[in-house]
C-alpha atoms as a PDB file:
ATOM      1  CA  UNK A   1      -7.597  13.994  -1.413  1.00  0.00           C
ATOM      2  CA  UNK A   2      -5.889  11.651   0.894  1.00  0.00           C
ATOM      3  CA  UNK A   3      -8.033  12.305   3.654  1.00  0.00           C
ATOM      4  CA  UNK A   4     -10.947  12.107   1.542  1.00  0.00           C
ATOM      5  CA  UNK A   5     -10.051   8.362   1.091  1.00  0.00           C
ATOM      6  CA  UNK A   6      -8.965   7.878   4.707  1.00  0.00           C
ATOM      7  CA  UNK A   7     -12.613   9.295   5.717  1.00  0.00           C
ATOM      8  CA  UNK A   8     -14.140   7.330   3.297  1.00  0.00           C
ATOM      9  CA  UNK A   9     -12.500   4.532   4.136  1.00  0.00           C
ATOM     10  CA  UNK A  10     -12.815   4.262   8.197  1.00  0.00           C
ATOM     11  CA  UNK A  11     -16.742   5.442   6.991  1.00  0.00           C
ATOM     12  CA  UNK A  12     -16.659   1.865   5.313  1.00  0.00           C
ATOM     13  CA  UNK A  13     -15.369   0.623   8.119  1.00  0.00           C
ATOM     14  CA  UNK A  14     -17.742   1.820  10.497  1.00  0.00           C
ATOM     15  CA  UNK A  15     -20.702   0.750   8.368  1.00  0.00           C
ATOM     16  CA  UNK A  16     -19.140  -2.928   8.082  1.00  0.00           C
ATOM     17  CA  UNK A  17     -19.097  -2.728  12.041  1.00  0.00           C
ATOM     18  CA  UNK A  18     -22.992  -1.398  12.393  1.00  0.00           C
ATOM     19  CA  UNK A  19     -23.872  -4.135   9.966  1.00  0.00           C
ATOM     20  CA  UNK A  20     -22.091  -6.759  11.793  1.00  0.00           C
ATOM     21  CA  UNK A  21     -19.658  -7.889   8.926  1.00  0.00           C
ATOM     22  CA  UNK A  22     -15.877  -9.083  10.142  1.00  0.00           C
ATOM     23  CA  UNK A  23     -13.678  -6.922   8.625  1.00  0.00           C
ATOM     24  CA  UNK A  24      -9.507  -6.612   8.877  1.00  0.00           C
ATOM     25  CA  UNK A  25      -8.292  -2.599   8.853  1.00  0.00           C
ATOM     26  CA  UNK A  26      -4.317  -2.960   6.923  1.00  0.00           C
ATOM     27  CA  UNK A  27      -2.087   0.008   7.337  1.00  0.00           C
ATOM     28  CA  UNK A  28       1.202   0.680   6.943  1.00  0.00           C
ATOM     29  CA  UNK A  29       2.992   1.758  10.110  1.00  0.00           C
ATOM     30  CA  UNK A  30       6.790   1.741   8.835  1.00  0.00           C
ATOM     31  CA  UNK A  31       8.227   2.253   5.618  1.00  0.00           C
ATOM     32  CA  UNK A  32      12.011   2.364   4.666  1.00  0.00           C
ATOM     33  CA  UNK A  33      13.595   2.417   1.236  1.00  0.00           C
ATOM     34  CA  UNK A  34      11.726   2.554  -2.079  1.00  0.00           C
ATOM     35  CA  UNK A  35       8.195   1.021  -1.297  1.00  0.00           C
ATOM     36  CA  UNK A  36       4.804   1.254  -3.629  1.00  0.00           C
ATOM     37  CA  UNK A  37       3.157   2.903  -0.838  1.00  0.00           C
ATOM     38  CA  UNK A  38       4.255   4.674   2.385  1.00  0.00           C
ATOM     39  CA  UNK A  39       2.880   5.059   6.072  1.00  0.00           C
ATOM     40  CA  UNK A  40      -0.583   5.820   7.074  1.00  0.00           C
ATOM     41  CA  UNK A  41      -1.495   3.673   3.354  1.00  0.00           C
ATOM     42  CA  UNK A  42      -4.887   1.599   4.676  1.00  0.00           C
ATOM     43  CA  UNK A  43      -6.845  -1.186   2.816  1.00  0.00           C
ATOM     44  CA  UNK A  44      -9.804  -2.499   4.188  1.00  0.00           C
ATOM     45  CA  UNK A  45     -10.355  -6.864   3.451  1.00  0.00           C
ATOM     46  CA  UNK A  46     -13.321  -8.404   3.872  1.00  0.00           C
ATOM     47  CA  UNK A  47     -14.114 -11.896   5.142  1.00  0.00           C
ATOM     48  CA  UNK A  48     -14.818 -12.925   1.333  1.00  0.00           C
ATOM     49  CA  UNK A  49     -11.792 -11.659   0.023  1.00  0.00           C
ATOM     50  CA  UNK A  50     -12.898  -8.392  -0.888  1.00  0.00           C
ATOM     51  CA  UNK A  51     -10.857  -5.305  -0.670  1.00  0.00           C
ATOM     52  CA  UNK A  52     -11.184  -1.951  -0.369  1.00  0.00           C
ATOM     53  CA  UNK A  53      -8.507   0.485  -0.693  1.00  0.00           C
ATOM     54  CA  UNK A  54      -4.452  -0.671  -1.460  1.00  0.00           C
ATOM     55  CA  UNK A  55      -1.554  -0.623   0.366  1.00  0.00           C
ATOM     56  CA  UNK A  56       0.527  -1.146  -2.778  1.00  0.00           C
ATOM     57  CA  UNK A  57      -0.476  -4.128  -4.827  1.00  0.00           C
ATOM     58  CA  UNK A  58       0.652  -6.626  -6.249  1.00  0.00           C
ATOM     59  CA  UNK A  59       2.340 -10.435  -4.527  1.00  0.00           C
ATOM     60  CA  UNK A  60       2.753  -8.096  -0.890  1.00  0.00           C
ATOM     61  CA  UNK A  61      -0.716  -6.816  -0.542  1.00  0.00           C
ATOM     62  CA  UNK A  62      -2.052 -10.925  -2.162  1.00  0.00           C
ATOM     63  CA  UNK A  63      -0.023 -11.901   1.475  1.00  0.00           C
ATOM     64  CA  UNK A  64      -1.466  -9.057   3.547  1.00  0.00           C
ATOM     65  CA  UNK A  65      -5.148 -10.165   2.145  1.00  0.00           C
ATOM     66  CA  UNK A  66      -4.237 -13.700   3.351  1.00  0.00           C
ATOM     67  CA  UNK A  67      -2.664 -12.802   6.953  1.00  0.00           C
ATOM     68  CA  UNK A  68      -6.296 -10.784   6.872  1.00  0.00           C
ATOM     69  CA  UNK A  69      -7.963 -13.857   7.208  1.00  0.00           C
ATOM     70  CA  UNK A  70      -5.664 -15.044   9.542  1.00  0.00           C
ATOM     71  CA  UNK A  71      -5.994 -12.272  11.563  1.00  0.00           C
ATOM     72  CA  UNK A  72     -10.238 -12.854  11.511  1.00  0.00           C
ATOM     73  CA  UNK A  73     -10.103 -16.571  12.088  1.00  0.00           C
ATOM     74  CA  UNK A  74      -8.167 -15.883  15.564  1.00  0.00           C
ATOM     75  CA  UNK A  75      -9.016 -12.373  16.496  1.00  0.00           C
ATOM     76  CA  UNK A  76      -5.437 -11.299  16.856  1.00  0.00           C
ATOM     77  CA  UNK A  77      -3.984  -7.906  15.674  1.00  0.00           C
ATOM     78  CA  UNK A  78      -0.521  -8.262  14.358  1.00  0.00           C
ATOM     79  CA  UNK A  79       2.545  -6.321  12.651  1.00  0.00           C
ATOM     80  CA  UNK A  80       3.792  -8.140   9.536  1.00  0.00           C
ATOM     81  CA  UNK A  81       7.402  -7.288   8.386  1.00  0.00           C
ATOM     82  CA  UNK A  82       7.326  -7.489   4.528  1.00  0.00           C
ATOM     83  CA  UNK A  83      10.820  -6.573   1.998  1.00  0.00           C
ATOM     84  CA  UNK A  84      11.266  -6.066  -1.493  1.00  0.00           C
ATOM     85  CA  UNK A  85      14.289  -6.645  -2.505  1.00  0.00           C
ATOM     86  CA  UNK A  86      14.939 -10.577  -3.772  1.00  0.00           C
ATOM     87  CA  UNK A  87      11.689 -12.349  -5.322  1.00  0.00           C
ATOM     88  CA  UNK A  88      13.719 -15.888  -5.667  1.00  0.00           C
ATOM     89  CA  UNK A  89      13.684 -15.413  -1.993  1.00  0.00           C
ATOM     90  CA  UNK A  90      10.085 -15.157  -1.727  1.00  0.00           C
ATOM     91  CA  UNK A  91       9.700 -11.856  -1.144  1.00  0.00           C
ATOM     92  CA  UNK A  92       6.490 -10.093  -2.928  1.00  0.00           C
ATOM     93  CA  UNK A  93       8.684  -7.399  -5.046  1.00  0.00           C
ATOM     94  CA  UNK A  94      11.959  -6.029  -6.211  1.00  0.00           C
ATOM     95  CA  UNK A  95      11.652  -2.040  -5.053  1.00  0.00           C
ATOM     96  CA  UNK A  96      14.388  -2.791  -2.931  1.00  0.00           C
ATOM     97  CA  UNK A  97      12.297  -1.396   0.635  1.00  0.00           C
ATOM     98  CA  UNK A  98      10.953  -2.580   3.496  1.00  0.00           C
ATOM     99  CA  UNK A  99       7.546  -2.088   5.246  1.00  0.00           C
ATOM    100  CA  UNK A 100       5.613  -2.963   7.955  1.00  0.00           C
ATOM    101  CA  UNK A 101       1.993  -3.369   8.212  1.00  0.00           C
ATOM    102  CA  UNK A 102      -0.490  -3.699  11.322  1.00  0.00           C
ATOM    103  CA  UNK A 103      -3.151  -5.861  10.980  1.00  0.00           C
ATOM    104  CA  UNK A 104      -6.401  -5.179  13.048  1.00  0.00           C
ATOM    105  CA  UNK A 105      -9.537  -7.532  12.926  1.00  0.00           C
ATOM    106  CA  UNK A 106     -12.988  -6.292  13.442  1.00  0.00           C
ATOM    107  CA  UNK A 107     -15.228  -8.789  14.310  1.00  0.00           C
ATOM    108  CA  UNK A 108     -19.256  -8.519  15.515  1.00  0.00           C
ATOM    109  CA  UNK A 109     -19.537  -8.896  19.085  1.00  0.00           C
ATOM    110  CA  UNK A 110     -20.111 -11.646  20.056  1.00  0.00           C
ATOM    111  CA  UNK A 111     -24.018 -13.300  21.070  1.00  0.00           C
ATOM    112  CA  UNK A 112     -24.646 -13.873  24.477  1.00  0.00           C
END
């Protein structure tokens, strides 16, 4: 089942790319502790907002969704260190983990 999705999922990516749409690729790349989801986890976002897949949830994946457009507005990959342990602290949960997610954008080439 799990690499149903992840086939499924790069498909979707691949499709976004023929049809020219910018598009961010999330995945987890480190996970320590108790986290909602664990390495290899993808979520595609969209330029609208729009997701596609989860990389937990919740406040954490809100911030990964907004780094996403970030991430498309300068064309710069990035790894974004998130915890879960103190909410009055900001962070996006109380699990009590840590995780770190790489952020790729995919945008159409550019027009000559």
């Amino acid at each position: 089942m799990h690499n149903d999705f992840n086939s499924q999922l790069l498909a979707e990516l691949a499709a976004a790319q023929a049809a020219g749409e910018p598009v961010v690729l999330a995945v987890i790349v480190k996970a320590r502790g108790s986290v909602p989801r664990h390495v290899g986890a993808k979520m595609l976002v969209y330029e609208n907002g729009r997701i596609s897949g989860s990389i937990g949830g919740g406040e954490m994946e809100a911030r990964v969704v907004q780094e996403a457009a970030v991430s498309l507005s300068d064309n710069q990959p990035r790894i974004v260190p998130y915890t879960f342990i103190d909410p009055e602290r900001g962070d996006p949960g109380v699990c009590g983990g840590e995780i770190e997610v790489y952020i790729e954008p995919y945008l159409p080439p550019a027009a000559v």
